[in-house]
N, C-alpha and C. Protein backbone atom coordinates (compact mmCIF):
# COMPACT_ATOMS: atom_id res chain seq x y z
N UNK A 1 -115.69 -18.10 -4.96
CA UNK A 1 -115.28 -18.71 -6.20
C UNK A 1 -115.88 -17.99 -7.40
N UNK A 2 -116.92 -17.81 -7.26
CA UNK A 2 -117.96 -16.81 -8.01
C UNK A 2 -117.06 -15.58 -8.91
N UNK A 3 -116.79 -15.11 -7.78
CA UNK A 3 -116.42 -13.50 -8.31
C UNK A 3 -115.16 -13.93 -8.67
N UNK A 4 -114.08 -14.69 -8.45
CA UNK A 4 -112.51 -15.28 -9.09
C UNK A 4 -113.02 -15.65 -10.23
N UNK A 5 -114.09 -15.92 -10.89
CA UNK A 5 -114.13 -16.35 -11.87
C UNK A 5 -114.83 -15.33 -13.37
N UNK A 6 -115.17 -14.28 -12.17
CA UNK A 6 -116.24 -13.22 -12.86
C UNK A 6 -114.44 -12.21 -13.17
N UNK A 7 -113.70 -12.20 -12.27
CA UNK A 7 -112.52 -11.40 -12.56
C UNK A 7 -111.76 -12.10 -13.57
N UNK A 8 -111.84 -13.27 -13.76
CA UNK A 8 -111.10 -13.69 -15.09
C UNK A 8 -111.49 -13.88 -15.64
N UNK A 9 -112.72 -13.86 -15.75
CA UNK A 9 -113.47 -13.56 -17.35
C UNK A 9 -113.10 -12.01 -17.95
N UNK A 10 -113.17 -11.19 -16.94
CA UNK A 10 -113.64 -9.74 -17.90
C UNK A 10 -111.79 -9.44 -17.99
N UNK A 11 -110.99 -10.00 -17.00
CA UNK A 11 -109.30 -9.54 -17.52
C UNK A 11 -109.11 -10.05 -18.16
N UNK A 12 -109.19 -11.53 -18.65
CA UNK A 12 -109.18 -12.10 -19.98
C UNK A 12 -109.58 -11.66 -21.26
N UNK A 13 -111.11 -10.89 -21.02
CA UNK A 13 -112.04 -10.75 -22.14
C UNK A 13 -111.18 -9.33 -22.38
N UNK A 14 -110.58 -8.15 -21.90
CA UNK A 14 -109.67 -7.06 -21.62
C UNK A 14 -108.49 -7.14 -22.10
N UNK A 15 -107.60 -7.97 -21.91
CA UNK A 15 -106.08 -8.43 -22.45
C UNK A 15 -106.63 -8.91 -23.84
N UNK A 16 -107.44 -9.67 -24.57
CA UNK A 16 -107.65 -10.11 -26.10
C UNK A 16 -108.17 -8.93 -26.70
N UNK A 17 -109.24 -7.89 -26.36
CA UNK A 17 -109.32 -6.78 -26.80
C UNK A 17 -108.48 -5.97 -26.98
N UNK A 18 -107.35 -5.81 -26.20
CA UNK A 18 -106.02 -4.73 -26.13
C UNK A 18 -105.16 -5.08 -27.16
N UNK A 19 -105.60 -6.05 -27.68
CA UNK A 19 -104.70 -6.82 -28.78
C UNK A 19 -103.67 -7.34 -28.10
N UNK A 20 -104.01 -8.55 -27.12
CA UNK A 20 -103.15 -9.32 -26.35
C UNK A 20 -103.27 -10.83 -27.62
N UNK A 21 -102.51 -11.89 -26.83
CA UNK A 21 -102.67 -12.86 -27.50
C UNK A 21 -103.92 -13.63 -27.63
N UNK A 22 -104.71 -14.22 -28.98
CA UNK A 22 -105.50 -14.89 -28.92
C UNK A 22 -106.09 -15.74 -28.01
N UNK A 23 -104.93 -16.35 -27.01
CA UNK A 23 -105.08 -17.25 -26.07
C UNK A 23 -106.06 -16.94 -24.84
N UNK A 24 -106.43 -15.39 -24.89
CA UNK A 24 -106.62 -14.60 -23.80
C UNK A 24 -108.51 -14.84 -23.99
N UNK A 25 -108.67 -14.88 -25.16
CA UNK A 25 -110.05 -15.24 -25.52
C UNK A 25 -110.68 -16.39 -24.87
N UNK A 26 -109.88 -17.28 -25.59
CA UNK A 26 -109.62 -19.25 -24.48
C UNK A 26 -109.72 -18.90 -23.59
N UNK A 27 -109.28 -18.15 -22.42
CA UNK A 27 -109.06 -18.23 -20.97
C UNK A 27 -110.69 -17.48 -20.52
N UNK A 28 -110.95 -16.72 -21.29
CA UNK A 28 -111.99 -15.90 -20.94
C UNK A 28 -113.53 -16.71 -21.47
N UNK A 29 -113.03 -17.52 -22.72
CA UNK A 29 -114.59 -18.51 -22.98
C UNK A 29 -114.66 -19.65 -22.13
N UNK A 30 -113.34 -20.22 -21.09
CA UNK A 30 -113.11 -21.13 -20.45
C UNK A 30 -114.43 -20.35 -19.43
N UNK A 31 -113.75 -19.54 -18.86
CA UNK A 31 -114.45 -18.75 -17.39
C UNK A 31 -116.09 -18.16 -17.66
N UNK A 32 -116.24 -18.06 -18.97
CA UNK A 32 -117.80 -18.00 -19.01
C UNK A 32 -118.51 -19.18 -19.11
N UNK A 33 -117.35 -20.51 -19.24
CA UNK A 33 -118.65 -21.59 -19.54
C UNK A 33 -118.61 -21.79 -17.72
N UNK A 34 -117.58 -21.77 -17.45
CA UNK A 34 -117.28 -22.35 -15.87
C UNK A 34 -119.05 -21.29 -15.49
N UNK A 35 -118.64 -20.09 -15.35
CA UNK A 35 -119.32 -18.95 -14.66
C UNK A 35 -121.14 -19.69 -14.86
N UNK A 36 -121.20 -20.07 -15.71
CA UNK A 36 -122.69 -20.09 -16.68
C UNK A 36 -123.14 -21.34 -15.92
N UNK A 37 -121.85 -22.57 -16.12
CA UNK A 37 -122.52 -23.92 -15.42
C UNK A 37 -122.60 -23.59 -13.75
N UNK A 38 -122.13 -22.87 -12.95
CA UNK A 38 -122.19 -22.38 -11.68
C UNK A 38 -123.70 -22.20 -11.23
N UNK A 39 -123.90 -21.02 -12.11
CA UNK A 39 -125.64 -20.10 -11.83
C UNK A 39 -126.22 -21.07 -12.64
N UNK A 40 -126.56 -22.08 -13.48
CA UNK A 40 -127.52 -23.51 -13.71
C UNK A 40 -127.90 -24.27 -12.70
N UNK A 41 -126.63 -24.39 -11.78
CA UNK A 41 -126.35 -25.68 -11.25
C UNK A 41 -126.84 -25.35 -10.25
N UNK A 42 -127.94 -26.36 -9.49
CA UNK A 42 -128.69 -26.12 -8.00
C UNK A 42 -127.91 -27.13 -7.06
N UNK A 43 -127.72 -26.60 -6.07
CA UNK A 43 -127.78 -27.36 -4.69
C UNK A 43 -128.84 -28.40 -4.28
N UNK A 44 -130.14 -27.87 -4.69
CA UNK A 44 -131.45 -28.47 -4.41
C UNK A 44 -132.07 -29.33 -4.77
N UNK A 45 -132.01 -30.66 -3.66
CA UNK A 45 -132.52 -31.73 -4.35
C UNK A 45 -134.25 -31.52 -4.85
N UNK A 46 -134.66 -31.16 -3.84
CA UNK A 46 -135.91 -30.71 -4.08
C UNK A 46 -136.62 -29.79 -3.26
N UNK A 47 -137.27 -29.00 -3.49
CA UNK A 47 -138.02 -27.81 -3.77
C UNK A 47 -139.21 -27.63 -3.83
N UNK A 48 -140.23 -27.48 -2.62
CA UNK A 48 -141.29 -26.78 -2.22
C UNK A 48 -142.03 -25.89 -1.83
N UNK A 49 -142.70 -25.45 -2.13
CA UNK A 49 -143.28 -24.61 -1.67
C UNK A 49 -143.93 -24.84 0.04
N UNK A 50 -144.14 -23.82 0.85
CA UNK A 50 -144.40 -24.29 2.21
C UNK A 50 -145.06 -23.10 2.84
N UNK A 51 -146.32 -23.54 3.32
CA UNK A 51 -147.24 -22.37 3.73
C UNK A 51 -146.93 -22.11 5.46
N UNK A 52 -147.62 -21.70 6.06
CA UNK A 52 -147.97 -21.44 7.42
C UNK A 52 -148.21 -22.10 8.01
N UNK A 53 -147.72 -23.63 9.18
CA UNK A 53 -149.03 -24.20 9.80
C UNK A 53 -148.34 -26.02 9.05
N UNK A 54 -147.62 -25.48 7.82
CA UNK A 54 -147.25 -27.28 7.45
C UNK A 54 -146.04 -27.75 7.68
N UNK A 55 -146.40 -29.04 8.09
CA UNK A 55 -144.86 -29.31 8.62
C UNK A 55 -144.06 -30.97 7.81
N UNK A 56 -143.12 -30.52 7.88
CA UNK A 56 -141.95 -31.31 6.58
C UNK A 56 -141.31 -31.91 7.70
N UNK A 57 -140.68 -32.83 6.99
CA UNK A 57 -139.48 -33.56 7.50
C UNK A 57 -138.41 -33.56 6.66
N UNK A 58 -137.27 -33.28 7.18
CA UNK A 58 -136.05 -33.65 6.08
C UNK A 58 -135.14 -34.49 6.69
N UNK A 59 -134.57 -35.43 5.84
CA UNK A 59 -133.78 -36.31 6.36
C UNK A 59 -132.72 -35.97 5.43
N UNK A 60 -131.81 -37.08 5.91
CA UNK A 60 -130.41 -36.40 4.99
C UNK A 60 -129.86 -38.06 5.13
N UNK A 61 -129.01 -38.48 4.15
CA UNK A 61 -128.51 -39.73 3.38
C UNK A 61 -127.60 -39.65 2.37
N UNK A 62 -126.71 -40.38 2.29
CA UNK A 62 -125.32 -40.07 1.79
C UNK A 62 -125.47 -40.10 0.16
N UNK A 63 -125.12 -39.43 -0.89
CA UNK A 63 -125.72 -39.62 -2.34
C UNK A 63 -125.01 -41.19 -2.66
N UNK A 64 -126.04 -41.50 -3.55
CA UNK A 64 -126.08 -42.80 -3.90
C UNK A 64 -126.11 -43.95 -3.11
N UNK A 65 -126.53 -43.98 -1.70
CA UNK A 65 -126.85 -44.85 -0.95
C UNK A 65 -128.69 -45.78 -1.51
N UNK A 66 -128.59 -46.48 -0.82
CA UNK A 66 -130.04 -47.59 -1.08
C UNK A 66 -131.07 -46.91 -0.22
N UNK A 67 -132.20 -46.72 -1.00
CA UNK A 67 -132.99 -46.33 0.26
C UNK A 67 -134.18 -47.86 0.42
N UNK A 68 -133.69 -48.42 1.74
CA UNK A 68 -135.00 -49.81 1.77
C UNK A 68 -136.31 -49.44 2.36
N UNK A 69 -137.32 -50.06 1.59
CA UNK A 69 -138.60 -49.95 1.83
C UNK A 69 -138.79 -50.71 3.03
């Protein structure tokens, strides 16, 4: 999805330089905000660091479920 989006940014950003239609700009500031919120956006709920020797548990739970004490 990444790179479909990295190719219509720069043919977009290419066709408005060539003196294509204005519209071509739009299509190309669309695909840099898309591109930008992509590489922000983590997968990771959370994030540790983890040495040699320690041991984690991960569980997994559906988002927005209850967690009871």
């Amino acid at each position: 999805m990444g790179a479909i989006i990295g190719w219509l940014y720069r043919s977009a950003l290419k066709r408005g330089a060539r003196g294509g239609h204005w519209a071509w700009y739009v299509v190309a500031l669309g695909a840099f905000i898309l591109r930008r919120d992509r590489e922000q956006r983590s997968e990771a709920v959370v994030s540790v660091p983890v040495k040699p020797g320690d041991r984690i548990l991960v569980t997994m739970r559906e988002l927005g479920s209850r967690i009871d004490s």
